[in-house]
PDB file of N, CA and C in Angstrom:
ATOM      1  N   UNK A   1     104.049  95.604 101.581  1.00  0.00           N
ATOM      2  CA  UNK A   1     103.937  97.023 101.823  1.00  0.00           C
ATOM      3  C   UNK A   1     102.503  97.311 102.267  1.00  0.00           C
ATOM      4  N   UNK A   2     102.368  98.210 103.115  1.00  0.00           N
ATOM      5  CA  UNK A   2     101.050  98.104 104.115  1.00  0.00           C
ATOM      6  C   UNK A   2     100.612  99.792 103.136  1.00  0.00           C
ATOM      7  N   UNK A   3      99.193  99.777 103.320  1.00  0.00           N
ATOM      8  CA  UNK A   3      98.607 101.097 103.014  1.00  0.00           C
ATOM      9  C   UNK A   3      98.219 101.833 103.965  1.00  0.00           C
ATOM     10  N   UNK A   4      98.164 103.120 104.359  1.00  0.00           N
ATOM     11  CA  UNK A   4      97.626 103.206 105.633  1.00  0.00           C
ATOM     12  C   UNK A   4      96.415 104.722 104.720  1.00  0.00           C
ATOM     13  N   UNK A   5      95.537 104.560 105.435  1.00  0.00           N
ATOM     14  CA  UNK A   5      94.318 106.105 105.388  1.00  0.00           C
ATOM     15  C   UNK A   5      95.356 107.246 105.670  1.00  0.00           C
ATOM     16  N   UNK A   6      95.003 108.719 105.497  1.00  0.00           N
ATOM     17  CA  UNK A   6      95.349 109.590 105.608  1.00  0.00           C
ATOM     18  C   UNK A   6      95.645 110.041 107.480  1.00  0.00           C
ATOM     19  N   UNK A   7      94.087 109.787 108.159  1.00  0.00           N
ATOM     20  CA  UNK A   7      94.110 110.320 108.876  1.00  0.00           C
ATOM     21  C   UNK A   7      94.297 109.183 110.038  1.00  0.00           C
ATOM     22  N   UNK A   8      94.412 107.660 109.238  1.00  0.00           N
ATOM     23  CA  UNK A   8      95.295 107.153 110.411  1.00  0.00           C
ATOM     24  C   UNK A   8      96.630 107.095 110.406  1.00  0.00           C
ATOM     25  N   UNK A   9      97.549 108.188 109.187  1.00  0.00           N
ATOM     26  CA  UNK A   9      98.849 107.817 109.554  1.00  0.00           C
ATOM     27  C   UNK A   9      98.852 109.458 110.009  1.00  0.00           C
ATOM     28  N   UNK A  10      98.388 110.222 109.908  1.00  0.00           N
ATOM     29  CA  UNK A  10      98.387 111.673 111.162  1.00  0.00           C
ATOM     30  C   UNK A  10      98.452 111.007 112.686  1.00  0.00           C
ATOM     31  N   UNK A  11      97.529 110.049 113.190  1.00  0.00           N
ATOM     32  CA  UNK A  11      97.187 109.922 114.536  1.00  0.00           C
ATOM     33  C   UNK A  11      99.009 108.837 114.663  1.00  0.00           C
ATOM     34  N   UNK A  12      98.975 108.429 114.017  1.00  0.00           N
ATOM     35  CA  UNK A  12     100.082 106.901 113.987  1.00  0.00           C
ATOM     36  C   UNK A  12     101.305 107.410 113.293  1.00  0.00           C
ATOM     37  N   UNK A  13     101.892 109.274 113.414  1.00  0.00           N
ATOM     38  CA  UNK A  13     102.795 109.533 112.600  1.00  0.00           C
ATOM     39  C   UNK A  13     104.109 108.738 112.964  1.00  0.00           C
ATOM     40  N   UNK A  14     104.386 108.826 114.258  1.00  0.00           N
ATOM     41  CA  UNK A  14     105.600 108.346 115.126  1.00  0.00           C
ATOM     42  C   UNK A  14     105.878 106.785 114.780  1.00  0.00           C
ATOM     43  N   UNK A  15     105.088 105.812 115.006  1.00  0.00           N
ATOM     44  CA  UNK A  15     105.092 104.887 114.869  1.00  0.00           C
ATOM     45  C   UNK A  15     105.295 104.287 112.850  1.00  0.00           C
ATOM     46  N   UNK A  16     104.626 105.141 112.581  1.00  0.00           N
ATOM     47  CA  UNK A  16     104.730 105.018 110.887  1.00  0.00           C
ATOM     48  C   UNK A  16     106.529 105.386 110.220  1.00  0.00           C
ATOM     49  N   UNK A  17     107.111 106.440 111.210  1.00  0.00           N
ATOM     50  CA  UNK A  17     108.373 107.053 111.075  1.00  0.00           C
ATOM     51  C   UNK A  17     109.097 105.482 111.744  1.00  0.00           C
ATOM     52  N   UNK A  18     108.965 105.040 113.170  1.00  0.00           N
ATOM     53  CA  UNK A  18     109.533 104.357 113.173  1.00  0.00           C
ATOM     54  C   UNK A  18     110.083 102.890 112.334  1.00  0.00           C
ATOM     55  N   UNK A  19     108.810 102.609 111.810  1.00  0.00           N
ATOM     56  CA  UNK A  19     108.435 101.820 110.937  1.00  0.00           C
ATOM     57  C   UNK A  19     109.778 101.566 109.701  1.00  0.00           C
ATOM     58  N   UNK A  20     109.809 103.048 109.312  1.00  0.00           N
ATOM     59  CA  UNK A  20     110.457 103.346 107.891  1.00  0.00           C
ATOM     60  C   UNK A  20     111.901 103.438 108.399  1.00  0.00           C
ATOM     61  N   UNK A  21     112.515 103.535 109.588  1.00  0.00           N
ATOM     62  CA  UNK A  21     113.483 103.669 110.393  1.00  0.00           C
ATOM     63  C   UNK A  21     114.157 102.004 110.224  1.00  0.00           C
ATOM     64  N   UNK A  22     112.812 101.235 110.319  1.00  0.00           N
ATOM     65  CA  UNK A  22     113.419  99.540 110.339  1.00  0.00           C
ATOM     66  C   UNK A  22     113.434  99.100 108.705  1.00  0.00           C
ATOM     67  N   UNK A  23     113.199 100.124 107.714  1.00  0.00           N
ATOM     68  CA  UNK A  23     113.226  99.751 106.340  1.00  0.00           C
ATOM     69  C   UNK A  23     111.657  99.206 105.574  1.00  0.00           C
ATOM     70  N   UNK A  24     110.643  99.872 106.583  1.00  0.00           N
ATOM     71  CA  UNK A  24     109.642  99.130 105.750  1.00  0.00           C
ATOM     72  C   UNK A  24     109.245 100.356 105.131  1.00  0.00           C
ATOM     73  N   UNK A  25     108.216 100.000 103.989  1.00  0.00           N
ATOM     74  CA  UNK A  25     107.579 100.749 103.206  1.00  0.00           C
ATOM     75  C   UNK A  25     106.249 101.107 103.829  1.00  0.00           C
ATOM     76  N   UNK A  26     105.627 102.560 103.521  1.00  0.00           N
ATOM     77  CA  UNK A  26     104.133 102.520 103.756  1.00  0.00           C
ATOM     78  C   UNK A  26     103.381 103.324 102.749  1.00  0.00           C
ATOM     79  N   UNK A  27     102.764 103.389 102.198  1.00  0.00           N
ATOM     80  CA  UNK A  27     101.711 103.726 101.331  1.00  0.00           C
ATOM     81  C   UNK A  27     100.944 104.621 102.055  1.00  0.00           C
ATOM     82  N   UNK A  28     100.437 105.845 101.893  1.00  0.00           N
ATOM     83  CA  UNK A  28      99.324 106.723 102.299  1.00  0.00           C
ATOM     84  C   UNK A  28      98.324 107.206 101.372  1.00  0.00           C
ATOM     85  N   UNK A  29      96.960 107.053 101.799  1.00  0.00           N
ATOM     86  CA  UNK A  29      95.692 106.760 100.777  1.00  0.00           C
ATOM     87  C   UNK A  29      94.986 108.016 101.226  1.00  0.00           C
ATOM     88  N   UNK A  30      94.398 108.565 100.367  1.00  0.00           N
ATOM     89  CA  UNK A  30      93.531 110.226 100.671  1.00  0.00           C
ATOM     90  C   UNK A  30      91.972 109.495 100.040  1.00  0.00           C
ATOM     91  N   UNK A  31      90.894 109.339 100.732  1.00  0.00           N
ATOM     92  CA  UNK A  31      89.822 109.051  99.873  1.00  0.00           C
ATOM     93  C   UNK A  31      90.126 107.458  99.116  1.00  0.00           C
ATOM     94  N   UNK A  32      91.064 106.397  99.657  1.00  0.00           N
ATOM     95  CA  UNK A  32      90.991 104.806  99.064  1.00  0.00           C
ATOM     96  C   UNK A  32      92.411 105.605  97.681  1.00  0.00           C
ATOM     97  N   UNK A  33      92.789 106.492  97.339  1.00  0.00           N
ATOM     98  CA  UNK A  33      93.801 106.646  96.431  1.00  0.00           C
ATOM     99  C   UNK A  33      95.240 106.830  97.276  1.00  0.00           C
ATOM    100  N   UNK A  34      96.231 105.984  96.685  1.00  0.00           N
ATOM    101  CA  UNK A  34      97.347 106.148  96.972  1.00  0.00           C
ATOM    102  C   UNK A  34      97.824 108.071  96.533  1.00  0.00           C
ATOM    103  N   UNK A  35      98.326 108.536  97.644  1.00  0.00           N
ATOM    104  CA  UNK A  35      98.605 110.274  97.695  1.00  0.00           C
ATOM    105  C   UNK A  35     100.391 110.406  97.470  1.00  0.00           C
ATOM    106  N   UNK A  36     101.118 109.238  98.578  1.00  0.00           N
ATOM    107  CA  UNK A  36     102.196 109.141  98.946  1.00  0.00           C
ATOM    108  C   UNK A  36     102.813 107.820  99.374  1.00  0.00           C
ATOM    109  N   UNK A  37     104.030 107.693  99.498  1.00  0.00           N
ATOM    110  CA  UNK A  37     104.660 106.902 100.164  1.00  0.00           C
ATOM    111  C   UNK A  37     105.948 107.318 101.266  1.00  0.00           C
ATOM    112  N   UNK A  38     106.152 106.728 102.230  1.00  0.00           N
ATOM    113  CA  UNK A  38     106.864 106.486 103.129  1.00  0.00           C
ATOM    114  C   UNK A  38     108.230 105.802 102.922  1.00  0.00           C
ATOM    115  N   UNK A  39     108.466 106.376 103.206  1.00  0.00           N
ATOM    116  CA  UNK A  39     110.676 105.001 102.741  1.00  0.00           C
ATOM    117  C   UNK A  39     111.492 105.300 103.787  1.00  0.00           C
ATOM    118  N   UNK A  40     112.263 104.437 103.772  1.00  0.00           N
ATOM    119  CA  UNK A  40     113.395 105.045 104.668  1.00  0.00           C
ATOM    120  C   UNK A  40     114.434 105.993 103.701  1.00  0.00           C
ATOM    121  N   UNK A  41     115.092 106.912 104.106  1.00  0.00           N
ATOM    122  CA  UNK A  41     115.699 107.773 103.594  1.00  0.00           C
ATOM    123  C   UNK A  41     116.862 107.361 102.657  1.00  0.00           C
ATOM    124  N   UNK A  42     117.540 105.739 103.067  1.00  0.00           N
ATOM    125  CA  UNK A  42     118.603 105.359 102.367  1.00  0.00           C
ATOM    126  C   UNK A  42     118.213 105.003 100.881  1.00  0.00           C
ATOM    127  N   UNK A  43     116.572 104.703 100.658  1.00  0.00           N
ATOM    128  CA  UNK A  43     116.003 104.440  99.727  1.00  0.00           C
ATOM    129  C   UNK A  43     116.228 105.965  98.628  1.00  0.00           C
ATOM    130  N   UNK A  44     116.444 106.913  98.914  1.00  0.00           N
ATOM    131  CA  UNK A  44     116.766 107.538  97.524  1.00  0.00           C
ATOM    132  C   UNK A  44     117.487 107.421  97.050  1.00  0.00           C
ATOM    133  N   UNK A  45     116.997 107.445  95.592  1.00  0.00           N
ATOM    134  CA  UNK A  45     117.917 107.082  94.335  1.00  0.00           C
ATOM    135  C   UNK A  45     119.026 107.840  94.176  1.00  0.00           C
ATOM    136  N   UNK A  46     120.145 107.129  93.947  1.00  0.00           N
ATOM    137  CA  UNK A  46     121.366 107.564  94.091  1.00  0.00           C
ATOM    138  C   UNK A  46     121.171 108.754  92.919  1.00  0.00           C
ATOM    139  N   UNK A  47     120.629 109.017  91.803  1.00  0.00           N
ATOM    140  CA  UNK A  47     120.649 109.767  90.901  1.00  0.00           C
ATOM    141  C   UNK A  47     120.119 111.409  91.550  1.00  0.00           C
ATOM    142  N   UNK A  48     119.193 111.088  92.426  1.00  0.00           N
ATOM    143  CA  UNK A  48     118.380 112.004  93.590  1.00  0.00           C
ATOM    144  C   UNK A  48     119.787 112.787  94.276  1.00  0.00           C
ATOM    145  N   UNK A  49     120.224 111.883  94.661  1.00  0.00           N
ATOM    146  CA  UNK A  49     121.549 112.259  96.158  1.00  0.00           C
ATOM    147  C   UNK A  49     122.658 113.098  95.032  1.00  0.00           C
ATOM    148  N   UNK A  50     122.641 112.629  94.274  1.00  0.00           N
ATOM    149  CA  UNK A  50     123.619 112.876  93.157  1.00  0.00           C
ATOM    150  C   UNK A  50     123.260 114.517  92.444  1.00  0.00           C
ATOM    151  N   UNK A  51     122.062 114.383  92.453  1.00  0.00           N
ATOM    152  CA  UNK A  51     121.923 116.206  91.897  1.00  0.00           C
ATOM    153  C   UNK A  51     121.417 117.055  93.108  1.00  0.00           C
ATOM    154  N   UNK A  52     120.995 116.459  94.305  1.00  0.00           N
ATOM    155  CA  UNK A  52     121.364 117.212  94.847  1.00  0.00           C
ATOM    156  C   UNK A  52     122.701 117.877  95.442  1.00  0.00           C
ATOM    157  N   UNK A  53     123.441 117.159  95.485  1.00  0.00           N
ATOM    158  CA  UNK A  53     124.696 117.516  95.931  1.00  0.00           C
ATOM    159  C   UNK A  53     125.192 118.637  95.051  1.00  0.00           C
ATOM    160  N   UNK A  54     124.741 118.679  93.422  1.00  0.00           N
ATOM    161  CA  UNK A  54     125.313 119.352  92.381  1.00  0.00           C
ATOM    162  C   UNK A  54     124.695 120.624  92.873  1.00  0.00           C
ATOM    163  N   UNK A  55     123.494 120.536  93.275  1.00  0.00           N
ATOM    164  CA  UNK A  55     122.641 122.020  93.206  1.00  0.00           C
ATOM    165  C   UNK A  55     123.346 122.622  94.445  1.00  0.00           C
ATOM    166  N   UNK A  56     123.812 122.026  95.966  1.00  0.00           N
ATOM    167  CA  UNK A  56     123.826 122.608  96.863  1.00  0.00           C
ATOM    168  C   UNK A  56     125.647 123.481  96.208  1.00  0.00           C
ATOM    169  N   UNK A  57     126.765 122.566  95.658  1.00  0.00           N
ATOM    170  CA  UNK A  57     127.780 122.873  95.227  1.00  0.00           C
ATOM    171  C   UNK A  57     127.539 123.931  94.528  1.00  0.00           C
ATOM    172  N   UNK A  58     126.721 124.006  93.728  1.00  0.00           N
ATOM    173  CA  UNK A  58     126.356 125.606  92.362  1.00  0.00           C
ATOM    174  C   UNK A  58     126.009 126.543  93.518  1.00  0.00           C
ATOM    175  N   UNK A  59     125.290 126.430  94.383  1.00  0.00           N
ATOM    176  CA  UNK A  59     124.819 127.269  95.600  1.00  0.00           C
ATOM    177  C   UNK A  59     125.541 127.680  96.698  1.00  0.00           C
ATOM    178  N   UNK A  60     126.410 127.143  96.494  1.00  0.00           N
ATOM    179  CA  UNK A  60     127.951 127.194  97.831  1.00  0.00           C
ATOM    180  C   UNK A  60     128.709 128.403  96.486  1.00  0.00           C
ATOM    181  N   UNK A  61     128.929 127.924  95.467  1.00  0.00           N
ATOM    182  CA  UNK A  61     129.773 128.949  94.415  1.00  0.00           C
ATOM    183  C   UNK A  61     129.080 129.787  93.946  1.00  0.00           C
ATOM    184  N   UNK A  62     127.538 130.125  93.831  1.00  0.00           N
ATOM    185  CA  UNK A  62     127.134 131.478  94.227  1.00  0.00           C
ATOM    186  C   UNK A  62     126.957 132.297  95.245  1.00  0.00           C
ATOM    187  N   UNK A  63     127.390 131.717  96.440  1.00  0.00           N
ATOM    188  CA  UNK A  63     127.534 131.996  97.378  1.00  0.00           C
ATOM    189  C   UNK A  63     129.279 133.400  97.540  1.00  0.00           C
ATOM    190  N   UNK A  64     130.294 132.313  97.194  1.00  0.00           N
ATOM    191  CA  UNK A  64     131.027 132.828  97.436  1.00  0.00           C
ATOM    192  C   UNK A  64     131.100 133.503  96.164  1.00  0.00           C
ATOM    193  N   UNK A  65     130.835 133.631  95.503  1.00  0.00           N
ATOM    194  CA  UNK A  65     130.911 134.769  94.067  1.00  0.00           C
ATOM    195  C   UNK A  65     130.552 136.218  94.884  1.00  0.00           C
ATOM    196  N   UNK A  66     129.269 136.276  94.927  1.00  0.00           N
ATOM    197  CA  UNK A  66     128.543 137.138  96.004  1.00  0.00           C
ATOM    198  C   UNK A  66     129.471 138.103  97.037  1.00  0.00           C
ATOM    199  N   UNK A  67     130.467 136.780  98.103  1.00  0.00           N
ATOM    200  CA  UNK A  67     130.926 137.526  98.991  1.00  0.00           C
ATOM    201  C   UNK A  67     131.963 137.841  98.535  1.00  0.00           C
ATOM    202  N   UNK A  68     132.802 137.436  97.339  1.00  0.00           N
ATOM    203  CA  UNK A  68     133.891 138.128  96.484  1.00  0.00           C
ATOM    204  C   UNK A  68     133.194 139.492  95.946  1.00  0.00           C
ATOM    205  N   UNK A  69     132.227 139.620  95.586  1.00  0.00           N
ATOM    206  CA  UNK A  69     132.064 141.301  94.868  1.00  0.00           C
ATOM    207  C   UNK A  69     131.608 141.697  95.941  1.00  0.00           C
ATOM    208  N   UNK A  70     131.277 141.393  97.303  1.00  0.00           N
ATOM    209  CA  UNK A  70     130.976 142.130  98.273  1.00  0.00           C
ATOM    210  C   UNK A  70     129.542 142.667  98.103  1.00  0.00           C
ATOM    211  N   UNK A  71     128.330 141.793  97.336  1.00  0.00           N
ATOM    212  CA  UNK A  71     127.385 142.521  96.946  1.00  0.00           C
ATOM    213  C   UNK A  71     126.313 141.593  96.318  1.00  0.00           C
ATOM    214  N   UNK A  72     124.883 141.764  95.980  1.00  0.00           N
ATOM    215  CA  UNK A  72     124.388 140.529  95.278  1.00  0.00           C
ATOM    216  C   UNK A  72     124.463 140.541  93.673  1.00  0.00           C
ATOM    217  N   UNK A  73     124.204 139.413  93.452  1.00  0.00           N
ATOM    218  CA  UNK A  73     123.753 138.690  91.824  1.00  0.00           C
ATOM    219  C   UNK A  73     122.403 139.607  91.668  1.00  0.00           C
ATOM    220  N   UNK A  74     123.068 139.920  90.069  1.00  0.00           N
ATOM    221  CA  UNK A  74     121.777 140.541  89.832  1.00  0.00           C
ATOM    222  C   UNK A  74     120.755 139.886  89.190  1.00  0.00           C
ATOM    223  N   UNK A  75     119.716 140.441  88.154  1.00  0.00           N
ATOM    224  CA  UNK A  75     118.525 138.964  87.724  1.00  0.00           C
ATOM    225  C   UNK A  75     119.386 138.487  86.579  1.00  0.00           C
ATOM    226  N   UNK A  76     119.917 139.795  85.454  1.00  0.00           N
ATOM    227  CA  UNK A  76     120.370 139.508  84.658  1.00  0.00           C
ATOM    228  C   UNK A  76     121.752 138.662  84.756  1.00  0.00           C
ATOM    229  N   UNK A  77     122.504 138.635  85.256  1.00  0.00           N
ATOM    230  CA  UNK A  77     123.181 137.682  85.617  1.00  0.00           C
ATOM    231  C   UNK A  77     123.096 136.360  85.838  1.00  0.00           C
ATOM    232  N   UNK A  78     121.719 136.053  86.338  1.00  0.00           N
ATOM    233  CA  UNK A  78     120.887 135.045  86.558  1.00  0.00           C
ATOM    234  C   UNK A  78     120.862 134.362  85.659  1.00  0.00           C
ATOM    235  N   UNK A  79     120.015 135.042  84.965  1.00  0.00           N
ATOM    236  CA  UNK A  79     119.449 135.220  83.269  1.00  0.00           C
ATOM    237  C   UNK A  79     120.507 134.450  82.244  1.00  0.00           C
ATOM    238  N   UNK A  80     121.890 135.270  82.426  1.00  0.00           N
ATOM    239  CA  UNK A  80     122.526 134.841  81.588  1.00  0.00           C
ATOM    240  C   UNK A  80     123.358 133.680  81.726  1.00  0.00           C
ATOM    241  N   UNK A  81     123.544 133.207  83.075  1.00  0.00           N
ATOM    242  CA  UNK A  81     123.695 131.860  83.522  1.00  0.00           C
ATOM    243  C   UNK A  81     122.921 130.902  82.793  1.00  0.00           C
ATOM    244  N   UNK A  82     122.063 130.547  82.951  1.00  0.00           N
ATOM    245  CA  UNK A  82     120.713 130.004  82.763  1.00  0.00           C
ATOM    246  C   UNK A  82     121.148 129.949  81.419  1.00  0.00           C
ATOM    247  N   UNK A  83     120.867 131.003  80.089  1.00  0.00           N
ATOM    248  CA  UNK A  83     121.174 130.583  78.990  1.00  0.00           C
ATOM    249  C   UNK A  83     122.459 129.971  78.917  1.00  0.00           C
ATOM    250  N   UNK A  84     123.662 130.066  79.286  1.00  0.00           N
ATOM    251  CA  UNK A  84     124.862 129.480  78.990  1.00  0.00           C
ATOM    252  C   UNK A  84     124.707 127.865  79.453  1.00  0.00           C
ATOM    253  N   UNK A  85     123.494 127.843  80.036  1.00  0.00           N
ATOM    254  CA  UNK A  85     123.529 126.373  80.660  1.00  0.00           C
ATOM    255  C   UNK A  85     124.127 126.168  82.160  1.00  0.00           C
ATOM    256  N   UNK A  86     124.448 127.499  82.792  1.00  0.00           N
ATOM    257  CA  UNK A  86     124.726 126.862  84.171  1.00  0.00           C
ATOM    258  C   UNK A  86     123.621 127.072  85.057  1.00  0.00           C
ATOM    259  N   UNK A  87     123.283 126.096  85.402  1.00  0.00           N
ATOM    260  CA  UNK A  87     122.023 126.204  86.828  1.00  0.00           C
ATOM    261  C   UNK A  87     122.204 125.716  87.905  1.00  0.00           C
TER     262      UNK A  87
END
């Protein structure tokens, strides 16, 4: 896994993207400290892919809640989600 400086992976963004496209890793350093890393996208953790999907689904069914009352969610409603445990 290669490290690259800050402001040589700004000048080298394209090539750094392609990079992660063929599965390699890259490291990005601010000041000699690792800031970030680079991956290819298949690299997130399935646990990652997995809640997101949950959040966008809760967000699709507040969605249509919404266009069933013809109107928005209020805070308290929010509110009381949240305590019952749905988020």
């Amino acid at each position: 896994m290669e490290t690259v400086g800050l402001f040589e992976a700004k000048t080298h963004l394209s090539e750094l993207i392609a990079r992660a496209e063929r599965g390699e890793e890259v490291i990005i350093t601010r000041h000699n400290k690792p800031v970030a890393k680079l991956v290819p996208i298949s690299e997130v953790p399935a646990e990652v892919v997995e809640r997101r999907r949950r959040i966008a689904a809760e967000l699709q069914a507040i969605g249509r809640e919404m266009e069933q009352r013809g109107g928005p969610i209020t805070r308290e409603e929010i509110l009381e989600w949240v305590h019952e445990g749905r988020k």
